[in-house]
N, C-alpha and C. Protein backbone atom coordinates (compact mmCIF):
# COMPACT_ATOMS: atom_id res chain seq x y z
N UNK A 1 100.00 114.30 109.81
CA UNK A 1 98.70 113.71 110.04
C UNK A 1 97.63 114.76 109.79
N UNK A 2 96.32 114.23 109.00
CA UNK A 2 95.41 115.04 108.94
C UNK A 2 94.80 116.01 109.94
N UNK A 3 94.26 116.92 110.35
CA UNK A 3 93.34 117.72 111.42
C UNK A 3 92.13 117.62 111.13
N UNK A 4 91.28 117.50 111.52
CA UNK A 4 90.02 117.35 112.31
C UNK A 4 89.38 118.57 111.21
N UNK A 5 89.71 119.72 111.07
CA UNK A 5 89.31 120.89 110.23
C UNK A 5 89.63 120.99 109.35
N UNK A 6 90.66 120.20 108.75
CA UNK A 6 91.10 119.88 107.13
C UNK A 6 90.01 118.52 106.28
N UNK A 7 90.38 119.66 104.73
CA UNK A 7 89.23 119.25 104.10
C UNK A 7 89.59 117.35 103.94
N UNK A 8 88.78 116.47 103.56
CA UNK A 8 89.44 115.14 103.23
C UNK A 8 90.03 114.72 102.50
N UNK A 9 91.09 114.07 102.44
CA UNK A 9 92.01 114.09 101.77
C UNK A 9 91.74 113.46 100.64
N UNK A 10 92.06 113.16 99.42
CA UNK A 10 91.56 112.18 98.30
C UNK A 10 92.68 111.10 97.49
N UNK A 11 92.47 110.10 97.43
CA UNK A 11 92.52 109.11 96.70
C UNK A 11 92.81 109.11 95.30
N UNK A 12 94.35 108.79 95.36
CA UNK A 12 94.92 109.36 94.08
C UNK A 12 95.45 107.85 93.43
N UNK A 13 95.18 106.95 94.02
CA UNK A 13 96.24 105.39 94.04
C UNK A 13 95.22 104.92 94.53
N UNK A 14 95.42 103.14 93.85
CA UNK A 14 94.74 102.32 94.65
C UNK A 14 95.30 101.08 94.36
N UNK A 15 96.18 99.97 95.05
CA UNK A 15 97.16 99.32 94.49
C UNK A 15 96.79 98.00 95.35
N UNK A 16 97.46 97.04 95.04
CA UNK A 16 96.90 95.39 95.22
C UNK A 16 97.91 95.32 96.76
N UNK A 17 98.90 96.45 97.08
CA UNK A 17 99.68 95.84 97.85
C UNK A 17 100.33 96.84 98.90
N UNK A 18 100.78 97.04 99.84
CA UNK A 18 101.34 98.27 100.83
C UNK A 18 102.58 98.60 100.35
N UNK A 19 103.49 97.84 99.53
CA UNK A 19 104.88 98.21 98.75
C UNK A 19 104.44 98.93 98.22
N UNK A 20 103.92 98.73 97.26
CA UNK A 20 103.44 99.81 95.56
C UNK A 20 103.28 100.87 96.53
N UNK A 21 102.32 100.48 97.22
CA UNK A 21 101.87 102.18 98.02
C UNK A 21 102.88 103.06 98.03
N UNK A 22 103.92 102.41 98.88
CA UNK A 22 105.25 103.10 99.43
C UNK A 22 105.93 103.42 98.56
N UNK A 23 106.00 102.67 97.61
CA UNK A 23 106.79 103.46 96.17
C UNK A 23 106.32 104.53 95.65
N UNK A 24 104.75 104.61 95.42
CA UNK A 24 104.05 105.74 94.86
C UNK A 24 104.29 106.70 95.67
N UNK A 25 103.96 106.54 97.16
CA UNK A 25 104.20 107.42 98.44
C UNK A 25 105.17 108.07 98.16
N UNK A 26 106.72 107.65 98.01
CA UNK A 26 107.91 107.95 97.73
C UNK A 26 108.54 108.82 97.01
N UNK A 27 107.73 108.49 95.73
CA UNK A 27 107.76 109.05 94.20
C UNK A 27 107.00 110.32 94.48
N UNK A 28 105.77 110.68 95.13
CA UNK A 28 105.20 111.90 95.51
C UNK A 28 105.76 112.67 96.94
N UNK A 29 106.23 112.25 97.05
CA UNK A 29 107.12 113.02 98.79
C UNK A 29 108.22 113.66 97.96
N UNK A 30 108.46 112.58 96.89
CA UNK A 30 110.12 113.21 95.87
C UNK A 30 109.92 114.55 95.22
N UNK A 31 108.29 114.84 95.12
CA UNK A 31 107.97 116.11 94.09
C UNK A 31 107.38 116.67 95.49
N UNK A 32 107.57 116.68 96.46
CA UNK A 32 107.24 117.38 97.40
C UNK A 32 105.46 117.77 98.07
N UNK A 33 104.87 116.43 97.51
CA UNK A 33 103.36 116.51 97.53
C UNK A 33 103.19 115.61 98.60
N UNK A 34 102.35 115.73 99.54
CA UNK A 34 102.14 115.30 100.83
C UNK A 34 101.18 114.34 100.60
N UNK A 35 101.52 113.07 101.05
CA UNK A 35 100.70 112.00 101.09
C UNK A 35 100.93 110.88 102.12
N UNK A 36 99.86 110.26 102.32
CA UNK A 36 99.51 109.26 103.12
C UNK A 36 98.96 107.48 102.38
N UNK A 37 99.67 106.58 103.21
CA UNK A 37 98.70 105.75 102.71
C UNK A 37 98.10 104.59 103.60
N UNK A 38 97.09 104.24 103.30
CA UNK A 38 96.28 103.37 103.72
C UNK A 38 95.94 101.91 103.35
N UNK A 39 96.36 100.98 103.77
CA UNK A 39 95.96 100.08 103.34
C UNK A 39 95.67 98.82 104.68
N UNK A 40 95.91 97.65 103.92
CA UNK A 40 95.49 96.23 104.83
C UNK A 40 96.05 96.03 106.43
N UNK A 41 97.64 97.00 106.11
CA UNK A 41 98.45 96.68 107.53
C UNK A 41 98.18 98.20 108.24
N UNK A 42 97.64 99.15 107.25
CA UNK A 42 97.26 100.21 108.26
C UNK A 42 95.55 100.73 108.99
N UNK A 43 95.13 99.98 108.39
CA UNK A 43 93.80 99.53 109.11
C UNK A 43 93.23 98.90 109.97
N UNK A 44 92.16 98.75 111.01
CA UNK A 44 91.90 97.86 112.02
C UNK A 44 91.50 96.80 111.53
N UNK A 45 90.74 97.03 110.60
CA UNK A 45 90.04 95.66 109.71
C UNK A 45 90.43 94.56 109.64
N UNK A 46 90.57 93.11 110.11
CA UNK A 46 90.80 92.04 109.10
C UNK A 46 90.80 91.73 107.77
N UNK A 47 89.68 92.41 107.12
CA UNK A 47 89.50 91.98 106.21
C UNK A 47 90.49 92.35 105.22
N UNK A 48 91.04 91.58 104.11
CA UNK A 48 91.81 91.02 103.12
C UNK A 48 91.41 91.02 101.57
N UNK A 49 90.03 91.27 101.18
CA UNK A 49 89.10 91.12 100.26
C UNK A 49 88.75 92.33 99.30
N UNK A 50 88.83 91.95 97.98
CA UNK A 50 88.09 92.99 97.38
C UNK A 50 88.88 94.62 98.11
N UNK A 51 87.73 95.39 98.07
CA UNK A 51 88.63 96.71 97.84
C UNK A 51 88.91 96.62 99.39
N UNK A 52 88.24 95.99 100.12
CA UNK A 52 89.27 95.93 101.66
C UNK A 52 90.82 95.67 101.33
N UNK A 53 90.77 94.83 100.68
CA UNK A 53 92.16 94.46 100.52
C UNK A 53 93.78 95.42 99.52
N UNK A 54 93.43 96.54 99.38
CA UNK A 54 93.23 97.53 98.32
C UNK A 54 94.68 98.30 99.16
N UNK A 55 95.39 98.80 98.58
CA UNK A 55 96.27 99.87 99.47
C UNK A 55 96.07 101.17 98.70
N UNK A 56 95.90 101.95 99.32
CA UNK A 56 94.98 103.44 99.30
C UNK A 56 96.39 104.73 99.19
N UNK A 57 96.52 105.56 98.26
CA UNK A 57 97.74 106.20 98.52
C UNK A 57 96.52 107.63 98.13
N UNK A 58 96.80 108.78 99.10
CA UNK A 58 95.53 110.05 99.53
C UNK A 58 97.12 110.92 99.45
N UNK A 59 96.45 112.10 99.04
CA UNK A 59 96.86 113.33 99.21
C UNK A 59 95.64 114.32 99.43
N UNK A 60 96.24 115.89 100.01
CA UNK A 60 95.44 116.55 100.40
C UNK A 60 94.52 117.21 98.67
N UNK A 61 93.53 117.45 99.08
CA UNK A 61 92.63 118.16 98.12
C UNK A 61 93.27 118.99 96.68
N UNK A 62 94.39 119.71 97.62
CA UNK A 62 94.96 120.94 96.29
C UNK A 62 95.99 120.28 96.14
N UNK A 63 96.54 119.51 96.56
CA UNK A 63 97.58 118.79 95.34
C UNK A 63 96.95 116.96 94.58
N UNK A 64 96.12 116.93 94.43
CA UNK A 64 95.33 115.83 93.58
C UNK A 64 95.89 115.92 91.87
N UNK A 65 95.53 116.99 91.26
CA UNK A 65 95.91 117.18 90.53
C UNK A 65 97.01 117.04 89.82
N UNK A 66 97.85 117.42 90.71
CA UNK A 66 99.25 117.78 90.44
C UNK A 66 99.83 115.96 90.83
N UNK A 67 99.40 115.18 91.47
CA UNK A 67 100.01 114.15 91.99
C UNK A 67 99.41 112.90 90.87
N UNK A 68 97.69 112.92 90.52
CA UNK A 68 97.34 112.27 89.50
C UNK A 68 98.47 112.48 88.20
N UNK A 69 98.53 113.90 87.96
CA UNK A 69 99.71 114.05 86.93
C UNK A 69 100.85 113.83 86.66
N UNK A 70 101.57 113.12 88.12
CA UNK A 70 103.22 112.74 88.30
C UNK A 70 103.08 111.07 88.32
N UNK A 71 101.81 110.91 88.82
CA UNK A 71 101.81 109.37 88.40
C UNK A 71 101.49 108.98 86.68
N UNK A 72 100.75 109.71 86.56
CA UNK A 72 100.12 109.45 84.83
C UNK A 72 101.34 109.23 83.65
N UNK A 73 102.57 110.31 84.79
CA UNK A 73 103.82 110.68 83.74
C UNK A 73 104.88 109.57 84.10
N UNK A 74 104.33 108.56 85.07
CA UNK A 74 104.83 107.41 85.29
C UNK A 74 105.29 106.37 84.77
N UNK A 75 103.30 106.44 84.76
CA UNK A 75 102.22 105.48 83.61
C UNK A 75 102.91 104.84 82.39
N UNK A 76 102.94 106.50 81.76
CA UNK A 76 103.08 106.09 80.36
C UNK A 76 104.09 107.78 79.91
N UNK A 77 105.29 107.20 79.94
CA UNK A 77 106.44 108.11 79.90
C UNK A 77 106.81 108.14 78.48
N UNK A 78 106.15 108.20 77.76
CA UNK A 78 106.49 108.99 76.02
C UNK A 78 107.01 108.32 75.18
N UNK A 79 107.59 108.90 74.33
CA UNK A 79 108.55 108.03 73.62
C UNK A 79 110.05 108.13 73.87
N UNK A 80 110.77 107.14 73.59
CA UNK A 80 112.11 107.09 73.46
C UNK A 80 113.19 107.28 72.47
N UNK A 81 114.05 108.77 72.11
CA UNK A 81 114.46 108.17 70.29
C UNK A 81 115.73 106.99 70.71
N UNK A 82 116.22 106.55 69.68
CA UNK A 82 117.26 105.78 69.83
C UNK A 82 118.30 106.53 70.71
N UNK A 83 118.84 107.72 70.21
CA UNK A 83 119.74 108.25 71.15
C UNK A 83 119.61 108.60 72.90
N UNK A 84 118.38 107.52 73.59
CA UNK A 84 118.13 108.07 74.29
C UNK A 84 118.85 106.71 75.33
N UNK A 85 118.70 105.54 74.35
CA UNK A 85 118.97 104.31 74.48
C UNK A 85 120.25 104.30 75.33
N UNK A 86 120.36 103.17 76.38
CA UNK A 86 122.11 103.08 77.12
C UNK A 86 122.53 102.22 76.88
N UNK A 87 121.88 101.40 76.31
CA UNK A 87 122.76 99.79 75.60
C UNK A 87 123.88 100.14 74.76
N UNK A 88 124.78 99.83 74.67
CA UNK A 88 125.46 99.86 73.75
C UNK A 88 125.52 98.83 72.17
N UNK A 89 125.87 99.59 71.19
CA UNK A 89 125.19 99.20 69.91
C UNK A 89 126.53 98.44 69.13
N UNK A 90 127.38 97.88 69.88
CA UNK A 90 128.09 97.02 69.38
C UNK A 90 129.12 98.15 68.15
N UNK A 91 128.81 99.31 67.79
CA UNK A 91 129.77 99.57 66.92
C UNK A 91 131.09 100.16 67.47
């Protein structure tokens, strides 16, 4: 949990749902980057709407970077050559 004297944490995710969160959450705890998330069921709010309705995945300040970059490599993971393929090719 955050302290009171730590800088604020930032907003690296912002997802339609508290799963995704937990997956992203997951996927960054796996690279050892500390995160939290926030969303509809972890808030007092009712509200449901617009970015209320939003699930929030924060890490601390000095790993932003590094965590924007493990999701990005998520995103959009490169190319594939054929030999990379697990189907099998019938021969």
């Amino acid at each position: 949990m955050k302290e009171r004297n730590e800088p604020e944490w930032v907003v690296v995710a912002s997802v339609g749902n508290d799963e995704e969160a937990s997956l992203i959450a997951g996927l960054l705890q796996s690279r050892d980057i500390p995160c939290e998330v926030e969303g509809p069921s972890t808030t007092p709010w009712p509200e449901n709407l617009g970015a209320f309705g939003m699930s929030r995945v924060l890490v601390p300040p000095e790993n932003a970077d590094e965590a924007r970059q493990v999701l990005a490599s998520r995103e959009h993971p490169g190319p594939r050559s054929m030999d990379d393929d697990d189907t099998e090719t019938g021969e």
